[in-house]
Protein backbone atom coordinates (compact mmCIF):
# COMPACT_ATOMS: atom_id res chain seq x y z
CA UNK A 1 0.00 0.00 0.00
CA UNK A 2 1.29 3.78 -0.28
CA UNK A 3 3.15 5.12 2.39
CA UNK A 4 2.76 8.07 4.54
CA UNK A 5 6.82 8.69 4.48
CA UNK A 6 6.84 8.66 0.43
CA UNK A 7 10.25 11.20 -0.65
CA UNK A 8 8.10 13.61 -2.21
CA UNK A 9 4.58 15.32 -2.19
CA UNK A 10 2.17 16.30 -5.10
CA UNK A 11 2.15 19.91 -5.20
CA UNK A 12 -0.67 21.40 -7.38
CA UNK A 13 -0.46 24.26 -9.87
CA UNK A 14 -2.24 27.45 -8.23
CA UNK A 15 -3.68 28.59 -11.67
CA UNK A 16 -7.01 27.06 -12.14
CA UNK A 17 -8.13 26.49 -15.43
CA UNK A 18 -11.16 27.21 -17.21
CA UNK A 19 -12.97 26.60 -20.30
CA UNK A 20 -11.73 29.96 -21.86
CA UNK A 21 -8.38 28.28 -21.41
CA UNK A 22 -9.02 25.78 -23.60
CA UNK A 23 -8.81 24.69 -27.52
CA UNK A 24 -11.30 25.44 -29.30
CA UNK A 25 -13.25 21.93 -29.81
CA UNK A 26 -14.15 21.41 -33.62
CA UNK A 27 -15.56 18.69 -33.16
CA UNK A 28 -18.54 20.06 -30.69
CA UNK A 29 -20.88 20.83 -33.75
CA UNK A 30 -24.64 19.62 -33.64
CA UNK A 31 -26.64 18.09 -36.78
CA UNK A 32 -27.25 20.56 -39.76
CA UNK A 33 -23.76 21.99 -39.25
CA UNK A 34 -22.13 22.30 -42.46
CA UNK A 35 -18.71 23.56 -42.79
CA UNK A 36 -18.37 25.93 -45.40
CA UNK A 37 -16.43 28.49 -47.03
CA UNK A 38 -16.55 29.71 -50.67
CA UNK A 39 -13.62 29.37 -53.34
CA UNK A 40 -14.46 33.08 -53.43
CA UNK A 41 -13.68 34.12 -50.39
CA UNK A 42 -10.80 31.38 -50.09
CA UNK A 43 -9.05 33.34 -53.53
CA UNK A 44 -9.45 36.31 -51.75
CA UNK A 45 -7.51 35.45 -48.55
CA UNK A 46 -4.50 34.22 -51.07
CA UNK A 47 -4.55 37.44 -53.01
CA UNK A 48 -4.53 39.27 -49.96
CA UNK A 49 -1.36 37.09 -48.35
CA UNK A 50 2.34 37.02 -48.88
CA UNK A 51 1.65 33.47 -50.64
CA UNK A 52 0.88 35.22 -54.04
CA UNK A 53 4.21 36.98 -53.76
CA UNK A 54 5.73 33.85 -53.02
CA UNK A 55 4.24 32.35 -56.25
CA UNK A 56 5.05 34.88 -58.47
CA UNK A 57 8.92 34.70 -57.73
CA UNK A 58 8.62 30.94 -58.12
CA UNK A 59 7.12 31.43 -61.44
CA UNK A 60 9.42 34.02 -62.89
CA UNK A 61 12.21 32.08 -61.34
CA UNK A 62 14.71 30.15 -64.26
CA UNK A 63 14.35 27.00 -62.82
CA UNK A 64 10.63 26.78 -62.92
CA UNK A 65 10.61 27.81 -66.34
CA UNK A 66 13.17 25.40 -67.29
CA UNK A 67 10.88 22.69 -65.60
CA UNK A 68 7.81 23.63 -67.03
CA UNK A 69 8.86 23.58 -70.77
CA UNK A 70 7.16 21.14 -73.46
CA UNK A 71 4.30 20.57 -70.53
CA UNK A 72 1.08 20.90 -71.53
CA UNK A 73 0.18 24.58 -70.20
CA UNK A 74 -3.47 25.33 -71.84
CA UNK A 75 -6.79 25.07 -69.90
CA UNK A 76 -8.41 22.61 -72.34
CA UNK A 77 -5.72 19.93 -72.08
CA UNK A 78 -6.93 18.91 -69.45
CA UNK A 79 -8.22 15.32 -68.52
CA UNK A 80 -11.79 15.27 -70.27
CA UNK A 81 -15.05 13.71 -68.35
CA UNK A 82 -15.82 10.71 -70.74
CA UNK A 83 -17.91 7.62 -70.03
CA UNK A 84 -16.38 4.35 -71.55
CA UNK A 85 -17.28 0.89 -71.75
CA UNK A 86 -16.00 -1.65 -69.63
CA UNK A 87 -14.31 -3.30 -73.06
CA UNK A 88 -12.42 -0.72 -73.88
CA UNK A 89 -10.84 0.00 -70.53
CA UNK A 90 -7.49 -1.88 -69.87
CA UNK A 91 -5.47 -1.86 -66.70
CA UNK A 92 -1.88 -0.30 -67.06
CA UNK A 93 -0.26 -3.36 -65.47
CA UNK A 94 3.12 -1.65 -65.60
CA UNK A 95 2.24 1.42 -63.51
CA UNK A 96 -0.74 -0.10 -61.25
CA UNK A 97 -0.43 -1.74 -57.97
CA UNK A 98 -1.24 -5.68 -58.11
CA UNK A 99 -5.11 -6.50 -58.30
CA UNK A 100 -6.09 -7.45 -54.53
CA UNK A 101 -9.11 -9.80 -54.75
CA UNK A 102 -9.87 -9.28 -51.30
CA UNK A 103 -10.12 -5.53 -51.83
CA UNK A 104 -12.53 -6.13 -54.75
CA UNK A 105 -14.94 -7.95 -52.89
CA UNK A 106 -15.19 -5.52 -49.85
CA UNK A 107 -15.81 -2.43 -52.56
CA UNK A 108 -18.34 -5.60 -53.90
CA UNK A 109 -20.29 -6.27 -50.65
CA UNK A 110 -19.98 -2.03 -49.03
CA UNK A 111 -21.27 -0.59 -52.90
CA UNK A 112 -22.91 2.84 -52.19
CA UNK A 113 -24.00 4.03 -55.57
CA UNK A 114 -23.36 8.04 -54.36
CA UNK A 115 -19.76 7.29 -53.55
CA UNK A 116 -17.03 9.41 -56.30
CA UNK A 117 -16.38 6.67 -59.17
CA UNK A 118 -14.31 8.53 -61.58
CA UNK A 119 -11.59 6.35 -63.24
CA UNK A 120 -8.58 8.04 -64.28
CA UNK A 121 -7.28 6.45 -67.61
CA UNK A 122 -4.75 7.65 -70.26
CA UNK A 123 -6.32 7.07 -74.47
CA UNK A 124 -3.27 6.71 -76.97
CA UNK A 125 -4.29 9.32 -79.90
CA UNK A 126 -6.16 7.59 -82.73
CA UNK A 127 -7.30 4.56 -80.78
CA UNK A 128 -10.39 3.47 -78.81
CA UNK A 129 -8.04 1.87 -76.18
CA UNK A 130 -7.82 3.57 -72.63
CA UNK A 131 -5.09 2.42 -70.31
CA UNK A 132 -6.52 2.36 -67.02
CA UNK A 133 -3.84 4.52 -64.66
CA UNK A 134 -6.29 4.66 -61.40
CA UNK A 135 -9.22 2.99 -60.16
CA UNK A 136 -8.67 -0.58 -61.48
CA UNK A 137 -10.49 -2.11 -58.29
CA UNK A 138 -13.46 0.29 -59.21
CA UNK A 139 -13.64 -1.03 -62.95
CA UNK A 140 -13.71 -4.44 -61.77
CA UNK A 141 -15.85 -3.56 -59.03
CA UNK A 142 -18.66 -2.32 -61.22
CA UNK A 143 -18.35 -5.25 -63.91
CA UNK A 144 -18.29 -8.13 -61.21
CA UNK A 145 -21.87 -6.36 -59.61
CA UNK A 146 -23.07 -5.64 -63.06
CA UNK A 147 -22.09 -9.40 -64.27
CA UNK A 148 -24.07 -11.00 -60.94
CA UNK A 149 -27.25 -8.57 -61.64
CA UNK A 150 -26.63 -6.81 -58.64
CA UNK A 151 -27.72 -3.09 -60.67
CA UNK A 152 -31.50 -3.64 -60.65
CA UNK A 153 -30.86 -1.06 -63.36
CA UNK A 154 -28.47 -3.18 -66.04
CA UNK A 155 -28.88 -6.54 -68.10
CA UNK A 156 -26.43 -9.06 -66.43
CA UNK A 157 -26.00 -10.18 -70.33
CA UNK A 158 -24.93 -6.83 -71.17
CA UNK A 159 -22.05 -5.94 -68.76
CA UNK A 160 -19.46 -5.04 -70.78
CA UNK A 161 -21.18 -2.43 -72.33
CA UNK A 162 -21.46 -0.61 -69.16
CA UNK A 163 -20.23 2.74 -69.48
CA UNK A 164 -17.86 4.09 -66.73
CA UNK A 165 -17.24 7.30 -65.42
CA UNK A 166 -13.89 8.39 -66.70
CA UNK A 167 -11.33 11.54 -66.81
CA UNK A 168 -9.26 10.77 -69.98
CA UNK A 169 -5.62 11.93 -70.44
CA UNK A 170 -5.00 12.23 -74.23
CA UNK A 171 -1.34 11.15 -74.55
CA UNK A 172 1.03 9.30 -76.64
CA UNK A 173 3.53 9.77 -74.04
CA UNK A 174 3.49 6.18 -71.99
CA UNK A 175 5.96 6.76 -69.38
CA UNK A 176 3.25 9.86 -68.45
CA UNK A 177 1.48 7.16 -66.99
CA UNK A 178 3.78 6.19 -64.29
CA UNK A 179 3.69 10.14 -63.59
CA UNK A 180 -0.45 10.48 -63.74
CA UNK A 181 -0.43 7.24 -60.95
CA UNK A 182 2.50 8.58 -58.55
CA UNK A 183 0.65 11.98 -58.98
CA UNK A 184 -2.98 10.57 -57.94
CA UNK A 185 -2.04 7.90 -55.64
CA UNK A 186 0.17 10.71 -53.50
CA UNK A 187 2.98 12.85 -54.50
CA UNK A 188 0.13 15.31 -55.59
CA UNK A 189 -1.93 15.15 -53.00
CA UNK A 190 -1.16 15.96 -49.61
CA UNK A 191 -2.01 13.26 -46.50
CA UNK A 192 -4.82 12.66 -44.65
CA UNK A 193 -4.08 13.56 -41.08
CA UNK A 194 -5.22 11.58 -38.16
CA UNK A 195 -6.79 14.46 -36.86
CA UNK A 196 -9.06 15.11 -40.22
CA UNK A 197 -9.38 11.30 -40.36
CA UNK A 198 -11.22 11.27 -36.64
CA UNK A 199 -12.70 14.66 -37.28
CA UNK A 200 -14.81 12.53 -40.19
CA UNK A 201 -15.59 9.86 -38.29
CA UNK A 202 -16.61 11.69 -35.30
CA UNK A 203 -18.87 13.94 -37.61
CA UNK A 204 -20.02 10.80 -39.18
CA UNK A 205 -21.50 9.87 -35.96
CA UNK A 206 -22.67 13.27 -34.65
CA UNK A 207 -23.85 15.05 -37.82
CA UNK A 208 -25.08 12.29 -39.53
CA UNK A 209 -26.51 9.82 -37.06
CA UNK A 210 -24.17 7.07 -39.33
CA UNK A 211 -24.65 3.32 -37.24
CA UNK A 212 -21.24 2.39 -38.74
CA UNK A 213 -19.07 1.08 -35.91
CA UNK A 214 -15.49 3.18 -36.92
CA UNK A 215 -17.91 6.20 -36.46
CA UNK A 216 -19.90 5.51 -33.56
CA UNK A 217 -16.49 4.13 -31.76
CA UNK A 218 -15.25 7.64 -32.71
CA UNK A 219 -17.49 9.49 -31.40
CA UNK A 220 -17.70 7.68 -28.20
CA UNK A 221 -14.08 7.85 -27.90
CA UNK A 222 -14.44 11.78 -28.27
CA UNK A 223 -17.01 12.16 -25.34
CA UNK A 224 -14.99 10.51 -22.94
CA UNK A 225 -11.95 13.09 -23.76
CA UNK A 226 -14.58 16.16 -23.70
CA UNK A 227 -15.26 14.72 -20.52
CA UNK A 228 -11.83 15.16 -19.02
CA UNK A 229 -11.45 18.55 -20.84
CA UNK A 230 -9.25 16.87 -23.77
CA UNK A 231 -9.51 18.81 -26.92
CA UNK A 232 -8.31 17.15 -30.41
CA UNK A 233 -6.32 19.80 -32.45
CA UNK A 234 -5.22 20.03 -35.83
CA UNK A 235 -0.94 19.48 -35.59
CA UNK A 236 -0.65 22.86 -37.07
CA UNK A 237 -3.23 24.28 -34.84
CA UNK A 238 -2.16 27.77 -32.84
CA UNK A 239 -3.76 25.88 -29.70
CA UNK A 240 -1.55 23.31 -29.34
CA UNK A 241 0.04 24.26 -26.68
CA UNK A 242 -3.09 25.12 -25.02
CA UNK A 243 -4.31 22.98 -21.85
CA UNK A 244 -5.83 20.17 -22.61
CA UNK A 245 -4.95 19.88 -25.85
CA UNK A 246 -4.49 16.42 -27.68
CA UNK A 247 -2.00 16.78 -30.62
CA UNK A 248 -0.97 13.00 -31.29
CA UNK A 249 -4.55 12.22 -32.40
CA UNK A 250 -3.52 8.98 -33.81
CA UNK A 251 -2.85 7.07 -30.71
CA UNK A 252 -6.28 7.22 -30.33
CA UNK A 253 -7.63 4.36 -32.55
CA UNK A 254 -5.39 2.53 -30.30
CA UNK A 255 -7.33 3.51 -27.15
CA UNK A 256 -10.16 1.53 -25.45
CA UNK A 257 -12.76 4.17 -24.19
CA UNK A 258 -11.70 2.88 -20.64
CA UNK A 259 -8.34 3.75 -21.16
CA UNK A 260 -9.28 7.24 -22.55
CA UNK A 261 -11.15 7.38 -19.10
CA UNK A 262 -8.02 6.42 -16.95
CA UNK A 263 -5.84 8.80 -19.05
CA UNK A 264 -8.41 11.19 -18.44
CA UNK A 265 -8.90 11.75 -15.06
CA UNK A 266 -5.17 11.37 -14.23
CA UNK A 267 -4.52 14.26 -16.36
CA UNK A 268 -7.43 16.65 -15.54
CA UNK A 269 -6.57 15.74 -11.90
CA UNK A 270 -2.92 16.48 -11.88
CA UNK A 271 -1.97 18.57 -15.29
CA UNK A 272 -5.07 19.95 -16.33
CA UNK A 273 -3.18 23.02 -17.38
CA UNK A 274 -0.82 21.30 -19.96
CA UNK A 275 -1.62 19.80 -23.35
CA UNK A 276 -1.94 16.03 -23.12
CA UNK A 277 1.60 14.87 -23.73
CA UNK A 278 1.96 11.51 -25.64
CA UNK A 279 3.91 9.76 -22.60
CA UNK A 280 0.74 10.10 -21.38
CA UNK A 281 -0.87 7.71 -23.81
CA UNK A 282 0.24 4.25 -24.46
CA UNK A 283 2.56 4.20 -21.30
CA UNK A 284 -0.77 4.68 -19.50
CA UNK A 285 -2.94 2.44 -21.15
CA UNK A 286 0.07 -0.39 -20.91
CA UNK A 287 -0.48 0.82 -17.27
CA UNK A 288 -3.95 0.03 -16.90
CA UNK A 289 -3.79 -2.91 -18.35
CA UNK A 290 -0.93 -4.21 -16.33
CA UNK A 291 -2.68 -2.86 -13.20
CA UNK A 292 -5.97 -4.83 -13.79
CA UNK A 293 -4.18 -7.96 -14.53
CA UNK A 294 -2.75 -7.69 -11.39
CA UNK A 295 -5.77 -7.43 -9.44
CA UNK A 296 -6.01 -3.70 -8.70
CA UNK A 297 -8.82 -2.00 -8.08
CA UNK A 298 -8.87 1.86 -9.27
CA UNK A 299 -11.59 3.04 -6.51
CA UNK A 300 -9.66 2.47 -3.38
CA UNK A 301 -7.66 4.79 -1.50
CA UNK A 302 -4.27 3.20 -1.72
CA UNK A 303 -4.86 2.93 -5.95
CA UNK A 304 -5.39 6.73 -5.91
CA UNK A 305 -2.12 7.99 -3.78
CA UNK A 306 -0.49 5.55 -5.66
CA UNK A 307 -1.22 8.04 -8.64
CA UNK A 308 -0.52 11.57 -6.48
CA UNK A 309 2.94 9.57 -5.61
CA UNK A 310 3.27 8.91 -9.66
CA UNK A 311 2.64 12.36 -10.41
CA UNK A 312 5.08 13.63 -7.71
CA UNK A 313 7.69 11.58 -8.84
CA UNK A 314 7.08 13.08 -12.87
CA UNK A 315 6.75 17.25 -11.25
CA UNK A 316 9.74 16.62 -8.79
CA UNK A 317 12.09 15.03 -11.85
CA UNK A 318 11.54 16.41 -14.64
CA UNK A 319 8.41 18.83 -13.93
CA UNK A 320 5.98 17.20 -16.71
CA UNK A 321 5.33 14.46 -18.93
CA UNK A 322 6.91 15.54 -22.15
CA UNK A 323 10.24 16.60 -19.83
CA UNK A 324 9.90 13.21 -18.12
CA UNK A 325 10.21 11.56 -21.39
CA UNK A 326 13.24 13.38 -22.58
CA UNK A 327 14.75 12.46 -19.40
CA UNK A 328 14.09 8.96 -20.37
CA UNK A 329 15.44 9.57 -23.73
CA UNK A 330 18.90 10.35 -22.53
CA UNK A 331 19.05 7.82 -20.15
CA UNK A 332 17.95 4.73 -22.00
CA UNK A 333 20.97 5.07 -24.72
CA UNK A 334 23.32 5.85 -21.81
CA UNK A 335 22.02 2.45 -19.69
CA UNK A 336 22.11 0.80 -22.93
CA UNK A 337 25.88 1.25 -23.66
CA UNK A 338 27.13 0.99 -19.82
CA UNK A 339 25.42 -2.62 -20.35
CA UNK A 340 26.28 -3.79 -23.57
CA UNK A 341 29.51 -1.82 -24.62
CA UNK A 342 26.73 -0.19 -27.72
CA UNK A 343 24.48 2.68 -28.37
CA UNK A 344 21.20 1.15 -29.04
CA UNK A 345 18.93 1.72 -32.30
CA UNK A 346 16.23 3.41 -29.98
CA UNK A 347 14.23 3.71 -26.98
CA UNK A 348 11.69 1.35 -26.45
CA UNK A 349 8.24 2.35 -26.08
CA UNK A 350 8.22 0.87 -22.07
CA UNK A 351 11.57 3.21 -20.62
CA UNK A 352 9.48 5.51 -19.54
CA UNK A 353 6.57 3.98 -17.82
CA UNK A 354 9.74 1.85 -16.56
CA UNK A 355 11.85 4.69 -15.13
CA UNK A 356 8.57 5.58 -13.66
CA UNK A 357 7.76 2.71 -11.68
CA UNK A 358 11.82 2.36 -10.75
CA UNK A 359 11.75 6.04 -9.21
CA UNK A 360 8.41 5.50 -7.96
CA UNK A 361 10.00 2.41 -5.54
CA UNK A 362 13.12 3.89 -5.07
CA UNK A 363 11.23 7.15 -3.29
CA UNK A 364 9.59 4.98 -1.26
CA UNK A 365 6.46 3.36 -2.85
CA UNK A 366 4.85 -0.01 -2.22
CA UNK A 367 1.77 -0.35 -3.67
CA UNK A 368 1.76 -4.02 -3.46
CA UNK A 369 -0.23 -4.01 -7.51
CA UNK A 370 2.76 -2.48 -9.25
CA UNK A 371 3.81 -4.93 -12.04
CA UNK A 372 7.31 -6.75 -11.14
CA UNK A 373 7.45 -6.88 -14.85
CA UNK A 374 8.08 -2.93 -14.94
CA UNK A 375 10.39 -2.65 -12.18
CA UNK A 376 12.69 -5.53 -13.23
CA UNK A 377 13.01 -4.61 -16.70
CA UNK A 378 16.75 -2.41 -17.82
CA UNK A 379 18.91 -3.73 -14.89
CA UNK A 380 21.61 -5.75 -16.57
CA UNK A 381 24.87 -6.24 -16.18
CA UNK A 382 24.31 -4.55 -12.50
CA UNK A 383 23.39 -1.30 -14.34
CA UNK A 384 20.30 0.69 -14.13
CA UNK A 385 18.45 3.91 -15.63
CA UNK A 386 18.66 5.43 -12.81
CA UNK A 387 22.57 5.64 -12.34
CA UNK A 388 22.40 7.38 -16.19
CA UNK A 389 20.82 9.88 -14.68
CA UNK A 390 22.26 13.90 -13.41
CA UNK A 391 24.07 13.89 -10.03
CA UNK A 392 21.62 16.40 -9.25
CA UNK A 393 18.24 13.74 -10.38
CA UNK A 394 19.99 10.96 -7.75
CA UNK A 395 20.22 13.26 -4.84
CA UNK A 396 16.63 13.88 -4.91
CA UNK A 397 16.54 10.32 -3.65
CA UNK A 398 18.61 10.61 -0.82
């Protein structure tokens, strides 16, 4: 159980915080929202920035010119909407990814008719032929549910003449193709964030009342952090550093809700005026889990100043989570070497939640659920994490 003669005590931040202090949540919106804004006013803003200055140097510059010459430049080259039949489409084996069956038959068995179906293909001049450069599994898609009657609307007999939706590249230029797939399948487009990604599914849920699980888990997932005062931000977000705020939104698809809820409250409880550092996260849910399987139980007395000692030992160390894991960062590679004679490739994800529960002891903690698996771990070769650490970090624990 926790002791009353622990080394050090939680001292909480005088500042209270309050929901001024906060991100601002974009994902508390309510059904009929609709975000908006018009190309209009979005040209506007650019005019009005440095960014058009920007572009015009890049455009007068040599180089760009250089670049740019024997490209098509003119407004109606451009890929033309066409619809072809499915005979005359074949798949540019040389530039496409290999057909995955399995792929094929989810797009199959999920078909939603309203989904975007446009099929990018490339037509050599003079010829009815159309090289298929992306959206093979679409192509194939709509034959297979065409050739099984599964379009109340189309003859089974008459599948192949089932005209796709296509934007056609006019080119006798092959190796263009290998250009027009790397361009569409990514080095034109810019990623998907994690934070966009759950920002969809969350609105999927909320806005749209959608039953799909990946939404609905989502969602749920975001009212247990609204709960705690966790706010989602975008990584480029000015309130980032804000309290509360959640920046590494993609450790959250690997989050149970319970976890979120154990995360939670340990932050709003002890650091409810920093952002929610990432050392935070999966060392906490790794926590939990180790916790339960050793029979804890989180609504006792001697669970909860088990976590005020925890939190102690983080403020008195390093003085918060994200400084607590740089500490760790140092130290691991330094163990590492003392043990070995090597620098190692990296820290593994467990030195931290390790260092934790070894500092935790060593300051004079027994809480008889703490996982022997955590406090035995990096002590070879009669060497430790803690000895890698400052003359001044060891004294604390005299």
């Amino acid at each position: 159980m926790a002791t009353s003669n622990f080394k050090f005590a939680w001292v909480p931040n005088s500042k209270k915080v309050t929901k001024k202090d906060l991100p601002e949540n974009e994902l508390d919106k309510k059904p009929g929202y609709i975000e908006q804004n018009s190309v209009t006013n979005l040209i506007q803003n650019f005019k009005d920035s440095d960014l058009l200055k920007a572009l015009k140097k890049i455009l007068e510059s040599d180089e760009y010119k250089k670049d740019r010459k024997g490209k098509p430049q003119k407004y109606n080259q451009m890929p033309k909407l066409m619809r072809i039949k499915i005979r005359n489409l074949f798949t540019a084996l040389a530039v496409q990814r290999r057909i995955d069956w399995d792929h094929l038959i989810r797009i199959v068995t999920t078909w939603d008719s309203r989904r975007p179906m446009t099929v990018n293909v490339i037509r050599i001049p003079g010829t009815d032929t159309y090289y298929i450069t992306d959206g093979q599994h679409t192509v194939l898609a709509i034959a297979v549910r065409a050739m099984l009657g599964l379009f109340p609307d189309v003859d089974p007999q008459d599948f192949l003449d089932v005209e796709v939706n296509c934007q056609v590249v006019e080119t006798s230029d092959l190796s263009f193709a290998r250009e027009h797939f790397l361009g569409i399948n990514g080095e034109d487009k810019l990623p998907i964030l994690p934070f966009d990604t759950h920002k969809i599914h969350v609105f999927g849920s909320r806005l749209d009342n959608s039953s799909q699980e990946k939404y609905v888990m989502a969602e749920r997932k975001q009212a247990e952090l609204e709960k705690h005062d966790l706010i989602p931000v975008h990584p480029d977000s000015s309130d980032r550093f804000k309290p509360g705020a959640v920046i590494d939104v993609n450790l959250l698809k690997k989050l149970e809700v319970e976890d979120i809820k154990f995360i939670g409250e340990n932050h709003k409880k002890y650091w409810p005026q920093e952002p929610l550092d990432a050392m935070e996260v999966l060392p906490f849910q790794d926590l939990r889990k180790k916790l339960l399987k050793e029979g804890a139980d989180f609504s006792t007395q001697e669970f909860k100043d088990f976590m005020r000692d925890l939190n102690a030992v983080i403020k008195e160390v390093a003085g918060g989570y994200a400084e607590f894991k740089n500490l760790t960062q140092k130290a691991y590679p330094d163990y590492y070497e003392k043990a070995f004679g090597e620098r190692p490739s990296g820290c593994p994800r467990d030195a931290s939640l390790v260092l934790l529960m070894q500092l935790y002891q060593k300051a004079g903690g027994t809480y008889q659920y703490v996982p022997t698996s955590l406090t035995s771990r990096y002590c070879e070769q009669g060497k430790t994490m803690f000895q890698c650490l400052s003359k001044e970090k060891r004294e604390l624990f005299k």
